[in-house]
N, C-alpha and C. Protein backbone atom coordinates (compact mmCIF):
# COMPACT_ATOMS: atom_id res chain seq x y z
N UNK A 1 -13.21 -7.37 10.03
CA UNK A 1 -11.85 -7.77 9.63
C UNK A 1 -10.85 -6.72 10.11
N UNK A 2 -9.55 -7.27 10.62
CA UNK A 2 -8.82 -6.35 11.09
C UNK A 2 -8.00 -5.96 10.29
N UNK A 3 -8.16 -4.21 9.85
CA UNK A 3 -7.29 -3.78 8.87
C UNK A 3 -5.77 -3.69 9.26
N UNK A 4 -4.74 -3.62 7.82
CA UNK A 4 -3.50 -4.09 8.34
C UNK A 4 -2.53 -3.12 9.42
N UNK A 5 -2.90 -2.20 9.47
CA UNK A 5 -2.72 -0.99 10.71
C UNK A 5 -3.58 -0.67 11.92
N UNK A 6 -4.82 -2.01 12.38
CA UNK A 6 -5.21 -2.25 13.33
C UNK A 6 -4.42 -3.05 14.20
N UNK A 7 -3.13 -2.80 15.26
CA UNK A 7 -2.55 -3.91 15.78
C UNK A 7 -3.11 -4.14 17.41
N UNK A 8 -3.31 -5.32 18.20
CA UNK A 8 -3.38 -4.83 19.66
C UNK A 8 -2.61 -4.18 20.65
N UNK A 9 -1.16 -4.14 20.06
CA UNK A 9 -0.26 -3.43 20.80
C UNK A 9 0.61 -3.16 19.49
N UNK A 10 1.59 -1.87 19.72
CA UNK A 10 2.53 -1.44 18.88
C UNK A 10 3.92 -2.63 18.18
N UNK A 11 3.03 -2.54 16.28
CA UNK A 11 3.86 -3.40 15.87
C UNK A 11 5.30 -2.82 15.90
N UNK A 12 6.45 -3.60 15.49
CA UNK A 12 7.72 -3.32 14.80
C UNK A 12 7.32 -2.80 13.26
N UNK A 13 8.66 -2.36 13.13
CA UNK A 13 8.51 -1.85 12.24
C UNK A 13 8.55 -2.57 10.48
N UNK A 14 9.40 -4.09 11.26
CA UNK A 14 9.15 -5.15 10.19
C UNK A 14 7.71 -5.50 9.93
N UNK A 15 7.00 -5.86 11.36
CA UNK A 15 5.78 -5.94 10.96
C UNK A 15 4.66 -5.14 10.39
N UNK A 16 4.65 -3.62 10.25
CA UNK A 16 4.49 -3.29 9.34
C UNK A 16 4.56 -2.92 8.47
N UNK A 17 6.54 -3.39 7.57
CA UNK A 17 6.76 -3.02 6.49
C UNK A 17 6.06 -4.31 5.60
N UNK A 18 6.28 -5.36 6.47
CA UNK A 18 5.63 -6.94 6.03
C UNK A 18 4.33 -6.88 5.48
N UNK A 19 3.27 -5.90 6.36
CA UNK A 19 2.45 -5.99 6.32
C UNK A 19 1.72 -5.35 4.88
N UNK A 20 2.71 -4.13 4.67
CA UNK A 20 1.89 -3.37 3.93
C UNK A 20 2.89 -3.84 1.80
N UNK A 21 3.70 -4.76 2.33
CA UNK A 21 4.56 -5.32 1.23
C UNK A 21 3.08 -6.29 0.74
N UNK A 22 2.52 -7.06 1.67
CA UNK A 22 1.96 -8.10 1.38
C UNK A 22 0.36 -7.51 0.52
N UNK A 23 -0.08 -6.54 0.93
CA UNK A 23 -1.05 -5.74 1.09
C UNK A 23 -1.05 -5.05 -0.51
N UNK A 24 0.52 -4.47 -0.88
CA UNK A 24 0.57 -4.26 -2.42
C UNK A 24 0.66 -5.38 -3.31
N UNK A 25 0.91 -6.64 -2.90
CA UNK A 25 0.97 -7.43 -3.76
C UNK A 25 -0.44 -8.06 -3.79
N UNK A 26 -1.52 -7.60 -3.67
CA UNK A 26 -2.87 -8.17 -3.86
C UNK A 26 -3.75 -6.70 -5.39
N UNK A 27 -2.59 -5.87 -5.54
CA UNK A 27 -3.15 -4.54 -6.14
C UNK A 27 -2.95 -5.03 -7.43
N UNK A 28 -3.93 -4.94 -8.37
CA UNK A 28 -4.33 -5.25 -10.26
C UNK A 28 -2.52 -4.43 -10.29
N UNK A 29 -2.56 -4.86 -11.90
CA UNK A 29 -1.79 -4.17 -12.74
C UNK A 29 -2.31 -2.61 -13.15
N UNK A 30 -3.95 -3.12 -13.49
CA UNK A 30 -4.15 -1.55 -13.66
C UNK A 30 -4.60 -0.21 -12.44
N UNK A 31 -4.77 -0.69 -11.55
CA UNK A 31 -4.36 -0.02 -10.36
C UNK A 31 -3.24 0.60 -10.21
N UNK A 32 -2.07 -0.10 -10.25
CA UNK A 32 -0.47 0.29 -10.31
C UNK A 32 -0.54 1.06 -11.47
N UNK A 33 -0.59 0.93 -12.86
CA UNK A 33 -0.61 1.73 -13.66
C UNK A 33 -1.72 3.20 -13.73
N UNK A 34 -2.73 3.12 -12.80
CA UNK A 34 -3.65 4.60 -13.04
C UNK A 34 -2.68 5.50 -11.46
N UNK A 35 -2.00 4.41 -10.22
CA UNK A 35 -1.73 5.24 -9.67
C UNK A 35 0.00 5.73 -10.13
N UNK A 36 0.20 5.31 -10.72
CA UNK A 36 1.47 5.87 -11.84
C UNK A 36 1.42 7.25 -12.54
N UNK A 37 0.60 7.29 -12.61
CA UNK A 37 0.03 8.45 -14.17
C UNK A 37 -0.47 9.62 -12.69
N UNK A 38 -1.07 9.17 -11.48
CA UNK A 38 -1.68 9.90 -10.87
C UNK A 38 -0.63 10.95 -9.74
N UNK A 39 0.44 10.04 -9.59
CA UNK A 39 1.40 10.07 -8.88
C UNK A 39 2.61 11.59 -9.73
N UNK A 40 2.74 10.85 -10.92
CA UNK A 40 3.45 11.88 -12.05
C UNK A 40 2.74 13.20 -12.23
N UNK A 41 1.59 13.23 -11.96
CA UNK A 41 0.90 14.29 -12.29
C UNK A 41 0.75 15.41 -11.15
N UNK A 42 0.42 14.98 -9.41
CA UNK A 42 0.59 15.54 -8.24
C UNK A 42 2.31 15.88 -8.06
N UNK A 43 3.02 14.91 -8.31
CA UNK A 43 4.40 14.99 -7.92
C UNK A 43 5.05 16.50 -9.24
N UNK A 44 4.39 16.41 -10.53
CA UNK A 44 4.86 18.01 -10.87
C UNK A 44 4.58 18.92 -10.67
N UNK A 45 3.34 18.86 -9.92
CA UNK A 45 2.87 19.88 -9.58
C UNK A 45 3.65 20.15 -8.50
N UNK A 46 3.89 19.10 -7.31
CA UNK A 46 4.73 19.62 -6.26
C UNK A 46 6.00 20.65 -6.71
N UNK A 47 6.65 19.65 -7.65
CA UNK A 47 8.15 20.30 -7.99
C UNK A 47 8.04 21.78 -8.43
N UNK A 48 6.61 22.13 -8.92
CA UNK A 48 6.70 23.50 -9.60
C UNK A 48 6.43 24.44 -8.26
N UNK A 49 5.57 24.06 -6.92
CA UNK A 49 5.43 24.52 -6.17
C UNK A 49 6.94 25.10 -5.68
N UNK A 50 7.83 23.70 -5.35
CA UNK A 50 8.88 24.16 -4.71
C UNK A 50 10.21 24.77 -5.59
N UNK A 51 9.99 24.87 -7.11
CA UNK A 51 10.54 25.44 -7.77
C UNK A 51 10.03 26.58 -8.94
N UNK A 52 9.14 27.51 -8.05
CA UNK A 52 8.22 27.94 -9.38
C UNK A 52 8.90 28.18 -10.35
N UNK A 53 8.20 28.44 -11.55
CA UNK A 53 8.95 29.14 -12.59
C UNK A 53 10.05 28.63 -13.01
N UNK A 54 11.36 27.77 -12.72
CA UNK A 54 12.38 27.54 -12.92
C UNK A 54 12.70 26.29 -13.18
N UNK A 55 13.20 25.41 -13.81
CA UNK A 55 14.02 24.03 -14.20
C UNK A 55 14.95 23.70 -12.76
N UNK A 56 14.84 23.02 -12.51
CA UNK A 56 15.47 22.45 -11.12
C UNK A 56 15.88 20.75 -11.46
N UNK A 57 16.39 20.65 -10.32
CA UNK A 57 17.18 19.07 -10.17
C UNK A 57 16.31 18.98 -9.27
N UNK A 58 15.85 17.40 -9.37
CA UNK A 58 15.03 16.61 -8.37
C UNK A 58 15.44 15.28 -8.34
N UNK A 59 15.83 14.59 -6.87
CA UNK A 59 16.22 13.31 -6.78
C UNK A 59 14.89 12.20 -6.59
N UNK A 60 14.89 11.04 -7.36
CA UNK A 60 13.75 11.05 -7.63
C UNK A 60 14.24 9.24 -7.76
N UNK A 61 13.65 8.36 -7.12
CA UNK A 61 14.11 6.82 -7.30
C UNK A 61 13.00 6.13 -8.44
N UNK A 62 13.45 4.79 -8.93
CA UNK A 62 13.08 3.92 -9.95
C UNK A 62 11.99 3.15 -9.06
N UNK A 63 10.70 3.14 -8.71
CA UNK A 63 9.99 1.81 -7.99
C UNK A 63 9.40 1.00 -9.28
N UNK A 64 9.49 -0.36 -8.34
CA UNK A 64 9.78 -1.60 -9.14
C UNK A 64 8.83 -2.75 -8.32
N UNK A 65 8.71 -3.88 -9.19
CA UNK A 65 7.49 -4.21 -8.61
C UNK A 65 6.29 -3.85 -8.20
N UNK A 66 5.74 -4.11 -6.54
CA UNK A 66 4.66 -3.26 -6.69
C UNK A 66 4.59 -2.29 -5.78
N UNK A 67 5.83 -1.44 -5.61
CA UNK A 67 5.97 -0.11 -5.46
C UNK A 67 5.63 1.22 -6.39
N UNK A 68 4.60 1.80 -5.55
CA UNK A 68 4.55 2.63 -6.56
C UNK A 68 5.46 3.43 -8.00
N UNK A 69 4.70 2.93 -9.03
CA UNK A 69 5.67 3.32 -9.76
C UNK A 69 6.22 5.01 -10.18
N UNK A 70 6.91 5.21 -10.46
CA UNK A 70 7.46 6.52 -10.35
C UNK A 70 8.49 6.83 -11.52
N UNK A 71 8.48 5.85 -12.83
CA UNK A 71 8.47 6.11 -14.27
C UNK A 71 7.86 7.35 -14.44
N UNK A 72 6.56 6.86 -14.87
CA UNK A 72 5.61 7.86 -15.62
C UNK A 72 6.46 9.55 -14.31
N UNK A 73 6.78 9.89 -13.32
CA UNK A 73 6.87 11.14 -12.52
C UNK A 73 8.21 11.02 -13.15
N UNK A 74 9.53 10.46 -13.50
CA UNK A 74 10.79 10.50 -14.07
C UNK A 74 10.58 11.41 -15.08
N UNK A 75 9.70 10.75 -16.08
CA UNK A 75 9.28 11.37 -17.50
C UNK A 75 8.65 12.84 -17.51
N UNK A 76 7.82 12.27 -16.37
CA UNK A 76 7.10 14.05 -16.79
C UNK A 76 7.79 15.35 -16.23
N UNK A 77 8.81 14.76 -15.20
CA UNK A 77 9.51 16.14 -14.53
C UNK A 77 10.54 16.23 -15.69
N UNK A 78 11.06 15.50 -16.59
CA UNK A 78 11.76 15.68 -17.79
C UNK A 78 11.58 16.63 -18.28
N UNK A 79 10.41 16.38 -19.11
CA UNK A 79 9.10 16.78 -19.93
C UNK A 79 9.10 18.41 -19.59
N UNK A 80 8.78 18.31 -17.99
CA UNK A 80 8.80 19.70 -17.69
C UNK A 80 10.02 20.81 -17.58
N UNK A 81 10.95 20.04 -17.91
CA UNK A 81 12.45 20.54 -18.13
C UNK A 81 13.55 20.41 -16.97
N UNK A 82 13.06 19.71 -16.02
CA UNK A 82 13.80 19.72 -14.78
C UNK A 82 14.89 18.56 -15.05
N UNK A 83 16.09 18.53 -14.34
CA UNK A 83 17.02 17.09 -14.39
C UNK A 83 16.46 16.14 -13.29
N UNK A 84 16.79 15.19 -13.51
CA UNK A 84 15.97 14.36 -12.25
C UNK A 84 17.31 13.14 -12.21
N UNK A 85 18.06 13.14 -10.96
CA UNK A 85 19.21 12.38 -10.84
C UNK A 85 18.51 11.00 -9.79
N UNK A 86 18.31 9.72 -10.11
CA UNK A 86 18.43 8.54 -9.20
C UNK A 86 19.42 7.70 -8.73
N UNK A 87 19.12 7.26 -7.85
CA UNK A 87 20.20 6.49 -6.54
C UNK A 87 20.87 5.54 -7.80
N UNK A 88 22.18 5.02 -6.80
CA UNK A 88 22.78 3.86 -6.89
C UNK A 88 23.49 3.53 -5.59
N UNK A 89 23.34 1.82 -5.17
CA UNK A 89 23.42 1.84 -3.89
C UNK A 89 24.80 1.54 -3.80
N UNK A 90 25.46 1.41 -2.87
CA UNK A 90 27.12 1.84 -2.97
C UNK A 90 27.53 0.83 -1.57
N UNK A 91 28.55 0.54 -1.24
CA UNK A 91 28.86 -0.21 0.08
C UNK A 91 28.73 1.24 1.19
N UNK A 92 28.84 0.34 2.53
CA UNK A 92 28.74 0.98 3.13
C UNK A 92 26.70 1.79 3.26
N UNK A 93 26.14 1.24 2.75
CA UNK A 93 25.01 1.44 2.67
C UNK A 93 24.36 2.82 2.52
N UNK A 94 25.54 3.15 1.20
CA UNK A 94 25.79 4.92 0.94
C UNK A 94 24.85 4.78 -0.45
N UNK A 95 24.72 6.03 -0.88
CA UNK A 95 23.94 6.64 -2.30
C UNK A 95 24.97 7.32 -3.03
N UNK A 96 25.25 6.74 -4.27
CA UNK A 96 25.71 7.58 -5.31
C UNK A 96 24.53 8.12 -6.48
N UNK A 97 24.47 9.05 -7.20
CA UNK A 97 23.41 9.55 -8.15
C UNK A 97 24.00 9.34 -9.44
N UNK A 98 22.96 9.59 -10.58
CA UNK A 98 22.93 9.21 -11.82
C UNK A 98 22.34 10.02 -12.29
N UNK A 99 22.61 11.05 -13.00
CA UNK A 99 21.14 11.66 -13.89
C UNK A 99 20.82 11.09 -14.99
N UNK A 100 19.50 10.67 -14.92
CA UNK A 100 18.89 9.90 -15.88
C UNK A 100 18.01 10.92 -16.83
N UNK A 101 18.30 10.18 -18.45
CA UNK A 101 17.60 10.86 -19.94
C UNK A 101 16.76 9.66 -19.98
N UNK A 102 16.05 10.07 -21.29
CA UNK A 102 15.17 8.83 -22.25
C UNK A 102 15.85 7.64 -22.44
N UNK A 103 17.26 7.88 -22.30
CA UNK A 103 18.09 6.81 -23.53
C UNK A 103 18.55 5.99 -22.12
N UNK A 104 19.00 6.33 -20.93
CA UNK A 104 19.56 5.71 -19.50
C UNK A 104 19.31 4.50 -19.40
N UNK A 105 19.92 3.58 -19.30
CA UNK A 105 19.78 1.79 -19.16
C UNK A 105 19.82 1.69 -17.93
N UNK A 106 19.51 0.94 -17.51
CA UNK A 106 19.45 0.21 -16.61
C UNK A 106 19.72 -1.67 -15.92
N UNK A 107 20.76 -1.34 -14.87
CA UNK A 107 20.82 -3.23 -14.64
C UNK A 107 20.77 -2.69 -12.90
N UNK A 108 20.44 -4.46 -12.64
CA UNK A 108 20.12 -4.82 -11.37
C UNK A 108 21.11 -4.21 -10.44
N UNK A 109 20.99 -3.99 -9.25
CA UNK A 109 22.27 -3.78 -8.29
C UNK A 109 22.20 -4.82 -7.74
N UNK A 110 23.83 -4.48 -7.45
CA UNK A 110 24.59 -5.83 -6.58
C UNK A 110 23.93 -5.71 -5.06
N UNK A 111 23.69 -4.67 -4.25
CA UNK A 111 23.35 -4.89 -3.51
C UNK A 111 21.50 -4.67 -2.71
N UNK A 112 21.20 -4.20 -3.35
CA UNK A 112 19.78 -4.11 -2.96
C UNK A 112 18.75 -4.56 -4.34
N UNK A 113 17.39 -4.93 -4.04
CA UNK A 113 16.46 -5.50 -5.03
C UNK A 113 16.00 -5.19 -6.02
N UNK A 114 16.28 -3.34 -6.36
CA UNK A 114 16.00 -2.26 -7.43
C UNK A 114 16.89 -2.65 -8.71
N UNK A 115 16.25 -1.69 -9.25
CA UNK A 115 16.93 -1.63 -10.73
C UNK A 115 18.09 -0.14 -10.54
N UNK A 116 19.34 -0.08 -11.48
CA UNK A 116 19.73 1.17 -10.74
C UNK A 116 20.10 1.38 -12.60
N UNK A 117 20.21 2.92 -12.62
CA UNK A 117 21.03 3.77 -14.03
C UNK A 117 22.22 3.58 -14.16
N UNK A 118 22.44 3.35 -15.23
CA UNK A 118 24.09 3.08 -16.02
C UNK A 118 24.32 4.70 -16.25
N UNK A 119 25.51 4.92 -15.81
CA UNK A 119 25.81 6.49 -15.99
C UNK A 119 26.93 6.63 -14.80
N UNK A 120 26.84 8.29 -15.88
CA UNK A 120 28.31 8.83 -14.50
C UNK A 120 28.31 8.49 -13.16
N UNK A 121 28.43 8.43 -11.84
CA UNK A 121 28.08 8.49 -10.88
C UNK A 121 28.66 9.32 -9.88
N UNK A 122 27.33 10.27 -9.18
CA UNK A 122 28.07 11.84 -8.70
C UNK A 122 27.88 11.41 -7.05
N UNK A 123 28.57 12.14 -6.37
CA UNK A 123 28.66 11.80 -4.44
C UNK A 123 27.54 12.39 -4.09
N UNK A 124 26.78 11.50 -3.04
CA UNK A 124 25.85 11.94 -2.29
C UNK A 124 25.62 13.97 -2.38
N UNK A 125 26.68 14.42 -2.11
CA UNK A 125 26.43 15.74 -1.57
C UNK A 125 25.70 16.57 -2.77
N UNK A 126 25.70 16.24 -4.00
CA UNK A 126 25.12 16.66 -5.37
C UNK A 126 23.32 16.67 -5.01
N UNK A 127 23.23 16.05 -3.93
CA UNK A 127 21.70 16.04 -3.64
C UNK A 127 21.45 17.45 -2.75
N UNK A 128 22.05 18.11 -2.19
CA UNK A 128 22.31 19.49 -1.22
C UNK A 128 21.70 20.45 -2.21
N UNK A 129 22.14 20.03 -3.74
CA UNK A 129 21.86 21.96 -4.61
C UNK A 129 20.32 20.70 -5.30
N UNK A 130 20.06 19.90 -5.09
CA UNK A 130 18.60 19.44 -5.49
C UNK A 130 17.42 20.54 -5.34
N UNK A 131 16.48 20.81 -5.82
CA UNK A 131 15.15 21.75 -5.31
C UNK A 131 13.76 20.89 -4.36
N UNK A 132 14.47 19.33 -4.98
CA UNK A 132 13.67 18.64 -3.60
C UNK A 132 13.89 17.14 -4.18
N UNK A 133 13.51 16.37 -3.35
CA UNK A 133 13.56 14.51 -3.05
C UNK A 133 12.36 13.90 -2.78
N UNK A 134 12.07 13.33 -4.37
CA UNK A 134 11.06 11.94 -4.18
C UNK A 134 11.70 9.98 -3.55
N UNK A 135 11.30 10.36 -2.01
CA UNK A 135 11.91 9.53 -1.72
C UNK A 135 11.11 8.13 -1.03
N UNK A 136 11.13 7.37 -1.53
CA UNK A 136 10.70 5.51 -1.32
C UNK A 136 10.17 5.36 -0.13
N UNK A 137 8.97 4.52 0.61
CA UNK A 137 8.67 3.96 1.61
C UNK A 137 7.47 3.28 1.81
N UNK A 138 7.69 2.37 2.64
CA UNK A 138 6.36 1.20 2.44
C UNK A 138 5.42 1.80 3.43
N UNK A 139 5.33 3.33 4.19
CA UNK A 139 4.55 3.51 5.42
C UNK A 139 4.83 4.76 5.68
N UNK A 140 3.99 5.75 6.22
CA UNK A 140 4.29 6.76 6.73
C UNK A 140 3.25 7.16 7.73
N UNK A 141 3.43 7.46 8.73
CA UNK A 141 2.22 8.14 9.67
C UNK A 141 2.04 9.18 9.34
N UNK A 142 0.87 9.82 9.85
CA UNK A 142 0.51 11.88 10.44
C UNK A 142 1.24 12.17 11.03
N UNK A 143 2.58 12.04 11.69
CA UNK A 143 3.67 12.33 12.67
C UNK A 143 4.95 12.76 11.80
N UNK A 144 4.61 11.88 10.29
CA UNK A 144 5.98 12.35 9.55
C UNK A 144 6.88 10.64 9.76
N UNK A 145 6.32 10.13 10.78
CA UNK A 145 7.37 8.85 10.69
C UNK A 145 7.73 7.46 9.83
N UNK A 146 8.22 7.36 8.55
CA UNK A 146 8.32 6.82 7.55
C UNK A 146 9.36 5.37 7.78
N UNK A 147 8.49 4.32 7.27
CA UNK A 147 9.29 3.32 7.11
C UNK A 147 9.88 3.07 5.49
N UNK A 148 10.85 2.97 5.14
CA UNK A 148 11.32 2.33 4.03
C UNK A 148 11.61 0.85 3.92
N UNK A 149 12.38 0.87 3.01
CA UNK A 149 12.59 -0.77 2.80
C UNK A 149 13.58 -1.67 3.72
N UNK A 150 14.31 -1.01 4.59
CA UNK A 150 14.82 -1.61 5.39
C UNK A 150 16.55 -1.69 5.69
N UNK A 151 17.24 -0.87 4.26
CA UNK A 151 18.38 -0.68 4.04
C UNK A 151 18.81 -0.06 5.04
N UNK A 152 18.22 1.08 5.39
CA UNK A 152 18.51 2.69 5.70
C UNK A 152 19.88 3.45 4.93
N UNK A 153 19.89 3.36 3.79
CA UNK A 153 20.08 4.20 2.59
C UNK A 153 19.71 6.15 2.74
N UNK A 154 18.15 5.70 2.71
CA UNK A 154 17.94 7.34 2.66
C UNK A 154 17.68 7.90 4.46
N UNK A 155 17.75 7.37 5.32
CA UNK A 155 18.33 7.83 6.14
C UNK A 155 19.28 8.04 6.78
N UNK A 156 20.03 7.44 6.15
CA UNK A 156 21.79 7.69 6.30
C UNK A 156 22.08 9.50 5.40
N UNK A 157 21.32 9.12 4.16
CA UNK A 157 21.20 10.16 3.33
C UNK A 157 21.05 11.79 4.21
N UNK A 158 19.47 11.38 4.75
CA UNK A 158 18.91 12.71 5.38
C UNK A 158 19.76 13.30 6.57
N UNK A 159 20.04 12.19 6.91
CA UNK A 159 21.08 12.37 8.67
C UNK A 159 22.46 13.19 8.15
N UNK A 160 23.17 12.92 6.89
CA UNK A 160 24.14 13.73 6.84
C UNK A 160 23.53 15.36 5.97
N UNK A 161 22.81 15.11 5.34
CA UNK A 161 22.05 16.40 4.76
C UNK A 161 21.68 17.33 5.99
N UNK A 162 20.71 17.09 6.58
CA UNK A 162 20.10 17.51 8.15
C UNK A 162 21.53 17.94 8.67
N UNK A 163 22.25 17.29 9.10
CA UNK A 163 23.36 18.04 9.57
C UNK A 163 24.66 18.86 9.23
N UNK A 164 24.45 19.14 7.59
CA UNK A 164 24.61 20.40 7.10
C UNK A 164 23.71 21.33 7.05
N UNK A 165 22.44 21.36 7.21
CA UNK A 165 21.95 22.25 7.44
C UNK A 165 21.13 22.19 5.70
N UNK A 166 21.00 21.14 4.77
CA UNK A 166 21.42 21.80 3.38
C UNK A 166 20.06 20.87 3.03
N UNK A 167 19.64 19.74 3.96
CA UNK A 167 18.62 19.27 3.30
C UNK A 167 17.70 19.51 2.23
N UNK A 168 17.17 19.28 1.12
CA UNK A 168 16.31 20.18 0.35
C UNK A 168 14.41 19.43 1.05
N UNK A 169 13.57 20.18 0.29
CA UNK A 169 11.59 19.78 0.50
C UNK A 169 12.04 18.42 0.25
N UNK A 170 11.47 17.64 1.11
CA UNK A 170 11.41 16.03 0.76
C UNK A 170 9.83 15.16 1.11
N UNK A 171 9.94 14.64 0.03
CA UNK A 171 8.51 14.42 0.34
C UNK A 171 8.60 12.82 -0.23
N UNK A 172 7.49 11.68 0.94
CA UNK A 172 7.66 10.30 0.23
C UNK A 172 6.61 9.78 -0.35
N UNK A 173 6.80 8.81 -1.34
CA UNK A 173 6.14 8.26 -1.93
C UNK A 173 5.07 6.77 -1.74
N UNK A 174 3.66 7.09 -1.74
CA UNK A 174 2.86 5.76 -0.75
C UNK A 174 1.70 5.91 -1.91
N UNK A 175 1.00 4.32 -1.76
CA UNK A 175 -0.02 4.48 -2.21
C UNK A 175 -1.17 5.25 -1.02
N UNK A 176 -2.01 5.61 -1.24
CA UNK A 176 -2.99 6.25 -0.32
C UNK A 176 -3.39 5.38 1.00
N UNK A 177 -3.21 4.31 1.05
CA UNK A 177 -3.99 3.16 1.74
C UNK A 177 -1.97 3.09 2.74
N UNK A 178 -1.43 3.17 1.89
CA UNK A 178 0.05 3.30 3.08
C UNK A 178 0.26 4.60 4.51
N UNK A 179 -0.59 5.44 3.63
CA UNK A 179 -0.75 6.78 4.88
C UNK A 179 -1.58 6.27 6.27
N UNK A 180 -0.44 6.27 7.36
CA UNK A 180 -1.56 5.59 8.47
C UNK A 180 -1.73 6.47 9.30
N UNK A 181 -2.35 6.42 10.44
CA UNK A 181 -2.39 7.17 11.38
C UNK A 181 -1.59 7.71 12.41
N UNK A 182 -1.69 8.80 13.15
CA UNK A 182 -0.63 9.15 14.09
C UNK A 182 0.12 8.07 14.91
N UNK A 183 0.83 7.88 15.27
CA UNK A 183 1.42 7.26 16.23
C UNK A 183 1.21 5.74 15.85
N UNK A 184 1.50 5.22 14.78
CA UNK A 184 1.63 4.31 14.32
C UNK A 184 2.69 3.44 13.81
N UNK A 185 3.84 4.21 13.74
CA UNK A 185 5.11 3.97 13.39
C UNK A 185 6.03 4.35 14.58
N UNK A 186 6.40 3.21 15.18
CA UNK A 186 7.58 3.41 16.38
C UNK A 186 8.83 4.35 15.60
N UNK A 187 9.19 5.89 16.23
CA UNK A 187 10.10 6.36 16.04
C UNK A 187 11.40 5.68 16.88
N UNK A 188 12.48 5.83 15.65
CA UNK A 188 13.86 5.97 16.81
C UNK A 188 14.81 7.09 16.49
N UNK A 189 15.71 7.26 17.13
CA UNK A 189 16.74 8.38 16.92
C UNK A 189 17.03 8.54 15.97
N UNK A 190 17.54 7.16 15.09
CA UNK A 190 18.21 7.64 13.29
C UNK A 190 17.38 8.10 12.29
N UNK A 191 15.95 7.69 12.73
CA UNK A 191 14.85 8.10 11.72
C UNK A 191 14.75 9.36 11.48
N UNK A 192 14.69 9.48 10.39
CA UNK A 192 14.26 10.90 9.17
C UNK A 192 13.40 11.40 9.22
N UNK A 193 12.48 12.09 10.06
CA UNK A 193 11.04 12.29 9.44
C UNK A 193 10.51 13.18 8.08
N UNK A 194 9.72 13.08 7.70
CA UNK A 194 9.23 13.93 6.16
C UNK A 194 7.92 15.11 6.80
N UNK A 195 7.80 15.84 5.71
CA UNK A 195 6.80 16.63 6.21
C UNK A 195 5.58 16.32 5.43
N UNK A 196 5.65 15.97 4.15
CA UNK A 196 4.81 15.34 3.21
C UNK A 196 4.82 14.25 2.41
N UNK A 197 3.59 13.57 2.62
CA UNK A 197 3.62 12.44 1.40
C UNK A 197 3.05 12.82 -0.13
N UNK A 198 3.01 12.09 -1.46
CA UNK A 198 2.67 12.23 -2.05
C UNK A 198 1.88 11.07 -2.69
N UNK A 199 0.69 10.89 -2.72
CA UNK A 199 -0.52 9.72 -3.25
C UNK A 199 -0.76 10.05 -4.24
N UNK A 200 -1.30 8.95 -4.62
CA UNK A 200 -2.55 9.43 -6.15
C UNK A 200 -3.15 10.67 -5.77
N UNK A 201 -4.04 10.30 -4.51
CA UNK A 201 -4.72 11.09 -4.62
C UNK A 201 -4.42 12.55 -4.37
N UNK A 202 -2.96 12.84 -4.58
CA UNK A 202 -2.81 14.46 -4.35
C UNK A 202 -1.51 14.28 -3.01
N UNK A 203 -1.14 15.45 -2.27
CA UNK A 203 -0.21 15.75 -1.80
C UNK A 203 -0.18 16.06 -0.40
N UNK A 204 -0.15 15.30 0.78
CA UNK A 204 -0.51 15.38 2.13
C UNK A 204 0.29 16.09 3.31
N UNK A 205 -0.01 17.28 3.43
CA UNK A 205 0.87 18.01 4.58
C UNK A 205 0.67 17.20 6.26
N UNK A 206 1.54 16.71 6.15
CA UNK A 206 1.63 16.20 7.83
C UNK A 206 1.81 16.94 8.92
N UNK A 207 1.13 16.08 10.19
CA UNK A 207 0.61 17.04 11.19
C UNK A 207 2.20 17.64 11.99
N UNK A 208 3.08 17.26 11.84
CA UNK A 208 4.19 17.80 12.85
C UNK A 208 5.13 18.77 11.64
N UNK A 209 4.96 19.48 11.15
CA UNK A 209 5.38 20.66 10.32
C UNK A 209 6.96 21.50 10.56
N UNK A 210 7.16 21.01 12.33
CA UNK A 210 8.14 21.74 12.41
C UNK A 210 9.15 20.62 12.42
N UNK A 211 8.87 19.15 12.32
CA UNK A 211 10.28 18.36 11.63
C UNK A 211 10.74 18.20 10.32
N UNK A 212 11.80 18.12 10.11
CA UNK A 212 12.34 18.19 8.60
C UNK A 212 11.52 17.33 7.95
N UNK A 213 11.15 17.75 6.81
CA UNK A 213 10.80 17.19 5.62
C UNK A 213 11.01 18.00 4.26
């Protein structure tokens, strides 16, 4: 059987955001829920890496459906005393932030499929003094080359960060089975690359080290 990152020639990048959308929607409930708990637990450890010792801000999104969920990692970087501010999507296919508590509501956005926080809302650049970014995607290669959902939101994001110079550690979020192989994801110019993903199963340094992530 041909696995969904076996193609005969180089898919698009729809086809394998398609691919691997279709691919989570065959995953139990309790699957999604053990890689929840597994995800929260690697992802504090990251934050303490890149913030030892100290309470930090971490930008950190709501996944919904059957995106990895990233509740249970909201809560526990709480827990661990850090602020943790999430998106709201804005025209212009910009990010405003929210720092989200226990008590933070939540309604649908007008423009994309997420759930977003009821709250103040601070300008993109509030992500610059962040200590690092848990950030969304249906795919990532060993190259660092990450597909998201298709907005380009957080690469609009990284592209103006990157060119202050101010980017903070960014690392994205996949189930284990989303990590594909090198040269699997057609790069283009606007793309972001990351330096690490973060799985259940723990925290993956990618092979090209000297692009931003």
């Amino acid at each position: 059987m041909q696995r969904p990152y076996e193609w005969t020639q180089m898919p698009s990048k729809e086809d394998i955001r398609s691919s691997r959308r279709l691919h989570r929607r065959t995953l139990t409930p309790e699957h999604i829920a053990s890689a929840g708990e597994s995800l929260a637990r690697h992802g504090t450890t990251w934050a303490a890496r890149v913030s030892p010792g100290t309470a930090a801000t971490f930008a950190v999104y709501l996944g919904v459906a059957f995106e990895p969920p990233t509740l249970p990692l909201i809560r526990s970087l709480h827990e661990a005393g850090h602020r943790v501010l999430l998106p709201v999507c804005e025209p212009g296919r910009q990010l405003s932030w929210v720092y989200w508590t226990p008590s933070t509501a939540f309604v649908r956005s007008s423009y994309a499929p997420i759930d977003e926080p009821e709250g103040e809302r601070l300008e993109s650049s509030v992500i610059a003094g962040a200590a690092g970014i848990f950030m969304p995607a249906t795919a990532v290669d060993r190259d660092g080359n990450r597909i998201g959902q298709g907005g380009g939101y957080y690469d609009r994001l990284l592209q103006g960060l990157d060119a202050s110079g101010g980017r903070p550690p960014t690392i994205a979020v996949l189930y284990d089975d989303d990590l594909l192989p090198s040269g699997s994801i057609p790069a283009e110019a606007f793309d972001r690359p990351v330096q690490q993903v973060l799985t259940p199963s723990g925290i993956v340094q990618l092979h090209d080290a000297a692009k931003p992530g």
